[in-house]
Protein backbone atom coordinates (compact mmCIF):
# COMPACT_ATOMS: atom_id res chain seq x y z
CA UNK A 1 -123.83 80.03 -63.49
CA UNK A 2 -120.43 81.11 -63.98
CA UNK A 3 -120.75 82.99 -60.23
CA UNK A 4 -121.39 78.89 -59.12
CA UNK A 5 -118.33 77.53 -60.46
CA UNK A 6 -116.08 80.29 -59.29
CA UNK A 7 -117.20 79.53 -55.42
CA UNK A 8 -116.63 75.90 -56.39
CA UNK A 9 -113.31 76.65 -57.68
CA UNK A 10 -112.20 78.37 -54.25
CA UNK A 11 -113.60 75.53 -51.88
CA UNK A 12 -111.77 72.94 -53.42
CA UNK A 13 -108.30 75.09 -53.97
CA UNK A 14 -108.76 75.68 -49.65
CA UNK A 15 -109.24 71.44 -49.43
CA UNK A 16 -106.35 71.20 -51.44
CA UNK A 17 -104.40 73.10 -49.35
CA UNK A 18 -105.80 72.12 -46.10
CA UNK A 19 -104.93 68.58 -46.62
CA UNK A 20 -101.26 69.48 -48.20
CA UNK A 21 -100.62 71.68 -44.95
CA UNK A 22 -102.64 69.09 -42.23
CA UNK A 23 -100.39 67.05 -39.25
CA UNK A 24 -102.09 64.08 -40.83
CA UNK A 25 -100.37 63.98 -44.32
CA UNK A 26 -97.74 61.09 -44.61
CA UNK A 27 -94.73 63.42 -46.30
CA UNK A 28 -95.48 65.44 -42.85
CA UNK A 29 -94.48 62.42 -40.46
CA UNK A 30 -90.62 62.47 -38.62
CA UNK A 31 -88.84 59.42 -40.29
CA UNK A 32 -86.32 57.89 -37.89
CA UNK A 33 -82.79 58.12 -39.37
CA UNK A 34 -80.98 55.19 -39.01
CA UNK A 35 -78.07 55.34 -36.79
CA UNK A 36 -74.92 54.67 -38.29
CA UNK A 37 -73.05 51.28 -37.13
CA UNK A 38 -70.60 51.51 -34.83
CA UNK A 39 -66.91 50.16 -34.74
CA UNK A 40 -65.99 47.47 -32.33
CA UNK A 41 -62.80 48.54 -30.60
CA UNK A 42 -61.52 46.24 -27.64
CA UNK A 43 -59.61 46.85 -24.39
CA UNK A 44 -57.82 44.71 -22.18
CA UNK A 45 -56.33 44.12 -18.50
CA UNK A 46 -55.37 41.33 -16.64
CA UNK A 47 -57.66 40.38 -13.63
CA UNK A 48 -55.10 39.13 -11.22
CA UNK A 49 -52.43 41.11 -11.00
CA UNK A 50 -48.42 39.18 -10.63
CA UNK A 51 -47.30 39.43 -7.16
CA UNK A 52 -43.88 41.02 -6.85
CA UNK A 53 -41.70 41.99 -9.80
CA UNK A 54 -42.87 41.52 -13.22
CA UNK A 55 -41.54 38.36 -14.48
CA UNK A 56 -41.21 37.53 -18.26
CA UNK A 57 -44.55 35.61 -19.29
CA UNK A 58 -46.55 36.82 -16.70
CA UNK A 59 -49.27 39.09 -18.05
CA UNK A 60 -49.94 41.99 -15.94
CA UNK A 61 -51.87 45.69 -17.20
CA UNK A 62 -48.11 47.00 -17.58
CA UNK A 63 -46.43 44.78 -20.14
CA UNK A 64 -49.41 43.02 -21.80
CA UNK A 65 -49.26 44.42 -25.20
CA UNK A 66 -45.81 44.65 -25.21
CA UNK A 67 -44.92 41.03 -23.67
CA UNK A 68 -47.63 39.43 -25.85
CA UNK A 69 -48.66 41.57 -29.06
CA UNK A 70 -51.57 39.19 -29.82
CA UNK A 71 -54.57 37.24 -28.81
CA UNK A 72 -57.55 35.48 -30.52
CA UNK A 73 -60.75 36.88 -30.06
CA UNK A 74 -64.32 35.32 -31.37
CA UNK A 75 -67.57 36.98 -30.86
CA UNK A 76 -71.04 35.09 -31.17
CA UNK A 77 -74.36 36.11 -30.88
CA UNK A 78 -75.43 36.23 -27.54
CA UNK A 79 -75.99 32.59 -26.38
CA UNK A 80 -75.05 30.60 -29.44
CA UNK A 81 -71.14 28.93 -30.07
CA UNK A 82 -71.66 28.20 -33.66
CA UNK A 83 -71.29 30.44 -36.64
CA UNK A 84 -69.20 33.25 -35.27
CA UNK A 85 -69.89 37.13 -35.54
CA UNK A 86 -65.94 37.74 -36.09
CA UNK A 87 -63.41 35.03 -35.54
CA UNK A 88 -60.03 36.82 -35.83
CA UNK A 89 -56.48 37.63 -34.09
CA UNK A 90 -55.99 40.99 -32.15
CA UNK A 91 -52.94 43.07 -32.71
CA UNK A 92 -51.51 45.87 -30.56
CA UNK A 93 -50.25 48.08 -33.11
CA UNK A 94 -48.29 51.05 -30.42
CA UNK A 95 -51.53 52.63 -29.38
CA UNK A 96 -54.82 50.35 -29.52
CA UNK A 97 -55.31 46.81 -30.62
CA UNK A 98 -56.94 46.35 -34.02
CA UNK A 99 -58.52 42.92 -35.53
CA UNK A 100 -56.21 41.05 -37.55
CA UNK A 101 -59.08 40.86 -40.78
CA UNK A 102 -59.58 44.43 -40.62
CA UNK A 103 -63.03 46.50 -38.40
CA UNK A 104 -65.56 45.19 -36.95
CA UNK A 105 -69.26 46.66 -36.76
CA UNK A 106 -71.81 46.14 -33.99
CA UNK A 107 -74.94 43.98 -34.78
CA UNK A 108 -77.92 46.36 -36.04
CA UNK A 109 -79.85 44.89 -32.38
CA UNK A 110 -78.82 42.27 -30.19
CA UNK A 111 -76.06 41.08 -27.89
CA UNK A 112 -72.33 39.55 -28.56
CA UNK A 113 -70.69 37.59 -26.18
CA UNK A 114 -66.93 38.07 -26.73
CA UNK A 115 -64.22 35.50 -25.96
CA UNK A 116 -60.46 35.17 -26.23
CA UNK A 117 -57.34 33.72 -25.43
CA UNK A 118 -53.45 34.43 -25.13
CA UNK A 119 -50.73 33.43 -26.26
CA UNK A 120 -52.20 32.53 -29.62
CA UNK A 121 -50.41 29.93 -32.39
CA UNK A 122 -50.54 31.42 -35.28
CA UNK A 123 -49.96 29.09 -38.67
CA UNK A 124 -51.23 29.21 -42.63
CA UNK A 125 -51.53 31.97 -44.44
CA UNK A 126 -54.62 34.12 -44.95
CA UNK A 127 -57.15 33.57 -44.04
CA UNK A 128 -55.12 32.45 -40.57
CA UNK A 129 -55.41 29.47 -38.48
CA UNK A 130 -55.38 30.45 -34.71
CA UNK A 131 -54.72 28.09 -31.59
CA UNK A 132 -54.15 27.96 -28.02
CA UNK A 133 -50.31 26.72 -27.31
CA UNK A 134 -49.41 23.08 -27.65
CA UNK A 135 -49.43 22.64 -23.85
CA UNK A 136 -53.68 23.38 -23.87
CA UNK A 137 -55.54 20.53 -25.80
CA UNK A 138 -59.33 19.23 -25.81
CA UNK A 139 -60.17 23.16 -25.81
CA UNK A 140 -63.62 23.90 -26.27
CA UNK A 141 -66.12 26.80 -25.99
CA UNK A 142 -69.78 26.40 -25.67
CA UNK A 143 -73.00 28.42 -25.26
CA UNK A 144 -76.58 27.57 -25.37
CA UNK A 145 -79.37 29.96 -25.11
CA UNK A 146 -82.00 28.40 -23.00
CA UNK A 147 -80.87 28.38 -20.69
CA UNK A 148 -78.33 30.61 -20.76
CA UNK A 149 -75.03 29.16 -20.18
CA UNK A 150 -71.69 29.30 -21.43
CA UNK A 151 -68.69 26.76 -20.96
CA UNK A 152 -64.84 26.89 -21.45
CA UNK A 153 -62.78 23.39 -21.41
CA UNK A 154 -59.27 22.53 -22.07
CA UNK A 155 -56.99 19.61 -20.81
CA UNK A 156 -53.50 20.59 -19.54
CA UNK A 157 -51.06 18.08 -19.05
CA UNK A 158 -47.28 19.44 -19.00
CA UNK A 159 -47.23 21.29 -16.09
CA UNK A 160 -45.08 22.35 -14.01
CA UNK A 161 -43.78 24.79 -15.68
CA UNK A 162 -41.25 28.28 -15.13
CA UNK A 163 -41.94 30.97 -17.29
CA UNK A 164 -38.79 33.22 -16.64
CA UNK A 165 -36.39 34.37 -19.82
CA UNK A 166 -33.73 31.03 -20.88
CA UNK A 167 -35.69 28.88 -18.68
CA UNK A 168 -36.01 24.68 -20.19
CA UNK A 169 -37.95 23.72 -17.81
CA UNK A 170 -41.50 22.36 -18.80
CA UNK A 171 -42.57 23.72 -22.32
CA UNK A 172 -39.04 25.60 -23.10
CA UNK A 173 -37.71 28.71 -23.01
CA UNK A 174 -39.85 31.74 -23.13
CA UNK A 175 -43.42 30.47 -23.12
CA UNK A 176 -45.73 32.33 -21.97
CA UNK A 177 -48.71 31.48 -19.93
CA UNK A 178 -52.09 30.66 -20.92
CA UNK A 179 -55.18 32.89 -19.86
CA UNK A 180 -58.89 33.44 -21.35
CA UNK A 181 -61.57 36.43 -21.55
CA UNK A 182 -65.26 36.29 -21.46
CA UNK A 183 -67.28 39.11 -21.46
CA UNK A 184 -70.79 38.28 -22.30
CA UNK A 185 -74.09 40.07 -23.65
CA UNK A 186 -71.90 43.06 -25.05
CA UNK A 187 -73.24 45.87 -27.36
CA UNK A 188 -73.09 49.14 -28.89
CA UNK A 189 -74.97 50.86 -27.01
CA UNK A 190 -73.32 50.03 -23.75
CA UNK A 191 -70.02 49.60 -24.93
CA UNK A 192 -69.61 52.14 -27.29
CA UNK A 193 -65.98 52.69 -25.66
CA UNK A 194 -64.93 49.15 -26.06
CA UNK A 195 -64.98 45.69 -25.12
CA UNK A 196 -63.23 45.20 -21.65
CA UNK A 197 -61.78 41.73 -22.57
CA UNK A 198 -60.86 41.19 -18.37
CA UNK A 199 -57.88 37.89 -18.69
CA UNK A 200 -57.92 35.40 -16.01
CA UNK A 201 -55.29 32.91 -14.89
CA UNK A 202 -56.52 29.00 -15.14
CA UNK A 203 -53.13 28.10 -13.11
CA UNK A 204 -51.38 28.34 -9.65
CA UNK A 205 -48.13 29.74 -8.90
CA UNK A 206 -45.78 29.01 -6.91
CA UNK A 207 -42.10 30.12 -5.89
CA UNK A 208 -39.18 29.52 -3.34
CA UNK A 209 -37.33 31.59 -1.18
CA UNK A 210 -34.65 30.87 1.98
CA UNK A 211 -35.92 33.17 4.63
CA UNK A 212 -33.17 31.42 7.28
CA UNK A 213 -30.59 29.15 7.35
CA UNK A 214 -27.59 28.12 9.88
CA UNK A 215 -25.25 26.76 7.64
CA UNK A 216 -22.69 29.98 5.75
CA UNK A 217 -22.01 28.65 2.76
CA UNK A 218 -24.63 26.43 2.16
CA UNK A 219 -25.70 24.98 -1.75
CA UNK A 220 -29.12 24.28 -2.50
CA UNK A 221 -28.75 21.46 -5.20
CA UNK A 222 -32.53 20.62 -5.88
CA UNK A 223 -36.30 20.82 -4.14
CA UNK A 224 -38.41 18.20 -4.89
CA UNK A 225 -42.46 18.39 -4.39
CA UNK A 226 -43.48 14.72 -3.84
CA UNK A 227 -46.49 13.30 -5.58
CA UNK A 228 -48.52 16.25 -7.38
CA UNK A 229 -50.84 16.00 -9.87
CA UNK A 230 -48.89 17.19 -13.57
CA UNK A 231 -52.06 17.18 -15.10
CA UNK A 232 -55.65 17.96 -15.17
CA UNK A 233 -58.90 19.08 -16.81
CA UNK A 234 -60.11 23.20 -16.55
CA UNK A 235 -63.92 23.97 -16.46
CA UNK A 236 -65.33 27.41 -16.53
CA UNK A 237 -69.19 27.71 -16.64
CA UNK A 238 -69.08 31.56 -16.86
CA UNK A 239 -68.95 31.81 -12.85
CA UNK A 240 -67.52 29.19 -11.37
CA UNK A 241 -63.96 27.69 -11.91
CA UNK A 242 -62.57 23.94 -11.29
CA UNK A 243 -59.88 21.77 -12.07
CA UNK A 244 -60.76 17.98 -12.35
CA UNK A 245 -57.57 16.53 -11.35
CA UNK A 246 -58.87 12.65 -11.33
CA UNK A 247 -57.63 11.64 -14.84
CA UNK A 248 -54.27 13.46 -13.97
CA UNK A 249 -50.89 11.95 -13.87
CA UNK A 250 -49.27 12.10 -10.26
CA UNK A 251 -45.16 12.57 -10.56
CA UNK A 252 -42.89 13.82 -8.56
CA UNK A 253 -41.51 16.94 -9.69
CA UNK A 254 -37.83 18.27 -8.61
CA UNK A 255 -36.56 22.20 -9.39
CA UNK A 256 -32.67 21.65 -10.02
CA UNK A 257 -31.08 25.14 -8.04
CA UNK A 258 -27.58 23.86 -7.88
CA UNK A 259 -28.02 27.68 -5.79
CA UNK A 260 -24.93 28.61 -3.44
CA UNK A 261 -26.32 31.08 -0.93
CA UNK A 262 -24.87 32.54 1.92
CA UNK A 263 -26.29 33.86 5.34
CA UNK A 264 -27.51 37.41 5.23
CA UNK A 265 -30.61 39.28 6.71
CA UNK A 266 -32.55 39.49 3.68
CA UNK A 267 -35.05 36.87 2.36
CA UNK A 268 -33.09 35.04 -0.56
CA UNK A 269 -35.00 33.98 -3.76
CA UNK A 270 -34.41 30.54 -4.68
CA UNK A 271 -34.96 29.48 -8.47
CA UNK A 272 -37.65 30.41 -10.53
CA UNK A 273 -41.73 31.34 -10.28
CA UNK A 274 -43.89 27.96 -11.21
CA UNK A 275 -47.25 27.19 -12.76
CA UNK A 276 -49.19 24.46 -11.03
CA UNK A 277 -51.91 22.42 -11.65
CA UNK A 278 -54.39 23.51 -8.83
CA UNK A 279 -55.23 20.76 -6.31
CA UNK A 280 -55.27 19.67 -2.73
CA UNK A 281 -51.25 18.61 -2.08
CA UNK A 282 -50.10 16.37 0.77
CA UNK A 283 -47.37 19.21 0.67
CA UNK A 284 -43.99 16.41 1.00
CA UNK A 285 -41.07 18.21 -0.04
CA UNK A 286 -37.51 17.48 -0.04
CA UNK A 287 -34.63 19.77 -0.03
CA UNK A 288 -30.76 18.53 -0.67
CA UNK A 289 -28.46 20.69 0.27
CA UNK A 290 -24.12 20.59 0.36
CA UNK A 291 -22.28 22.42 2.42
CA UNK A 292 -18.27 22.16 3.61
CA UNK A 293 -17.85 20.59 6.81
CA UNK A 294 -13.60 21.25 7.93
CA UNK A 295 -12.95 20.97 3.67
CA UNK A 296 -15.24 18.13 3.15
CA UNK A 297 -18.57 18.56 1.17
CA UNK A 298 -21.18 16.81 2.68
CA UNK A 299 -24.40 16.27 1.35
CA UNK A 300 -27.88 16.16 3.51
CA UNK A 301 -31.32 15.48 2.26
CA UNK A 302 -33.86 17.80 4.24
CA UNK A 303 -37.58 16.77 4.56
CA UNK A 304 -40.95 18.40 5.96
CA UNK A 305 -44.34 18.47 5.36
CA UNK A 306 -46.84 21.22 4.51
CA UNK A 307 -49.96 20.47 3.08
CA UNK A 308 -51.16 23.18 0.69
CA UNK A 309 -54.66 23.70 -0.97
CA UNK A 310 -53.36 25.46 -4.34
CA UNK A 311 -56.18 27.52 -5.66
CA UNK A 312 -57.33 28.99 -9.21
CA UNK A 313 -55.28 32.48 -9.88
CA UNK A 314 -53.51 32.31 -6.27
CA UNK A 315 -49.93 32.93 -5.59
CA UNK A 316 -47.61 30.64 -2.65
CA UNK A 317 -44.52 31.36 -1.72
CA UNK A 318 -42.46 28.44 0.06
CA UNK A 319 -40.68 29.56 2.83
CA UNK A 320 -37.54 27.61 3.96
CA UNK A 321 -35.03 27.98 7.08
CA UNK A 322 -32.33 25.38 6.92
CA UNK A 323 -30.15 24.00 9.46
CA UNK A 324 -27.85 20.48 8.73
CA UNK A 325 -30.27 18.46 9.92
CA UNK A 326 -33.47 19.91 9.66
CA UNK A 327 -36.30 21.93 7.53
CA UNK A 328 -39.13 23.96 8.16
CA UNK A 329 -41.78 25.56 5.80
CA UNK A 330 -43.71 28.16 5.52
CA UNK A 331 -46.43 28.49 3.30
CA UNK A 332 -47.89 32.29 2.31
CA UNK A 333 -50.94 32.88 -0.17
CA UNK A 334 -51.08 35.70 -1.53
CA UNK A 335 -54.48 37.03 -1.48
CA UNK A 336 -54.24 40.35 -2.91
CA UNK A 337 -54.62 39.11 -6.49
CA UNK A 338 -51.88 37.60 -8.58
């Protein structure tokens, strides 16, 4: 008897540890450790590059954190436009730019689509109210997830407008042009090194120079462009861009030079860089000039004609040579990304 309970006493010691030793025992199983959240971090560059020397308020890789300093940013989860991820400003504190209301973490799963928007008006205290300049109004941005789409709107109607340092033309001195980012279906996994926020220019520029003229002196009081549109409504549907120009105001608009050049070899520049509405232009333009005739200033109003399709993010220079009695344009796009 006793022999029987000893052998019983083995065998179920050996079960014991059989089962605390077998693959199949629940402590035994690999738990997944959950991955830490990451840190949003954003970059940023400027998709069309400004043609020529940098000009105060154009935005180019160079002098974007230093010319602007800020822009809002909004993330929402992939697809929707309501109930933001993070809704905040974005500084550029020397080194990298950091969200106004402090980090940021990435979504345990799923995408962000990431939008944003310079200059930025920035009013209240905090929590902080941010808005697009007083020259963008009806702005809206929309997303819907089936299907998949995603819309930016705003209505500009105060254009033209120079953007150099002192200027009064258009919205004052100093402004600085407007310009969005949309980079959609962003995560953590794939953009563990940041958020390329990729700005775009809604507008046209445009700007002057006298490539030729026969008259030494000669003063260039004013250029007027006849009969554009000042005004117009921007749609972007996450590839395609257009102005809607139909509801826009039509005025003539007239750059005051007062400019006294005199004949050289070199291409002069006359005034300032513009922003333009994009449109198709009949391209009438009228240029007065002065110039001294035996000690008598006499005053001659030039005109031609040079139709001009001014696209989205596309640079033209107007290209003048001037005699006393007549004009002719030239007309350059710059292609290589403004």
């Amino acid at each position: 008897m006793p022999k029987t309970i000893y052998i019983t006493t083995i065998i179920l010691i050996s079960a014991w540890l059989l089962a605390s030793c077998g693959g199949d025992s629940a402590d035994d199983v690999q738990r997944p450790v959950e991955k830490e959240k990451q840190e949003i971090s954003i970059k940023t560059n400027v998709k069309k590059m400004t043609e020529g020397t940098t000009r105060t308020g154009f935005y180019t890789n160079e002098n974007l954190a230093v010319t602007n300093n800020k822009f809002y940013c909004a993330a929402y989860t992939e697809g929707t436009s309501t109930s933001p991820y993070l809704s905040t400003g974005v500084t550029y504190n020397g080194s990298h730019w950091s969200f106004d209301d402090g980090s940021h973490q990435w979504p345990s799963s799923g995408n962000l689509d990431f939008f944003a928007y310079m200059p930025v008006v920035v009013s209240g205290e905090d929590p902080y109210t941010y808005a697009p300049p007083s020259y963008i109004s009806s702005f809206t941005y929309s997303a819907t997830t089936e299907p998949l789409s995603h819309t930016i709107s705003f209505a500009c109607s105060d254009l033209p407008m120079a953007y150099t340092s002192g200027s009064t033309t258009g919205q004052g001195s100093d402004l600085k042009e407007f310009v969005y980012a949309l980079a959609l279906g962003q995560n953590g996994t794939d953009n563990a090194d940041g958020v390329n926020l990729s700005f775009q220019h809604p507008f046209t520029r445009i700007k002057m120079e006298l490539s030729a003229s026969q008259v030494d002196p000669i003063t260039i009081k004013s250029i007027t462009f006849k009969t554009i549109k000042t005004g117009g409504t921007f749609t972007y549907n996450g590839s395609t861009s257009t102005w809607d120009t139909s509801e826009g105001a039509s005025a003539n608009f007239v750059a005051t030079l007062n400019q006294t050049v005199t004949i050289t070899n070199a291409v002069q520049t006359l005034g300032e860089p513009y922003l333009m509405i994009p449109q198709s232009w009949t391209g009438q333009i009228e240029v007065r000039i002065i110039w001294d005739d035996w000690g008598v200033q006499k005053e001659e109003t030039l005109t031609a004609s040079a139709p001009t399709t001014w696209k989205i993010g596309y640079s033209y220079t107007y290209s003048f040579t001037i005699s006393k009695s007549a004009l002719i344009v030239n007309v350059a796009r710059f292609t290589e990304q403004w």
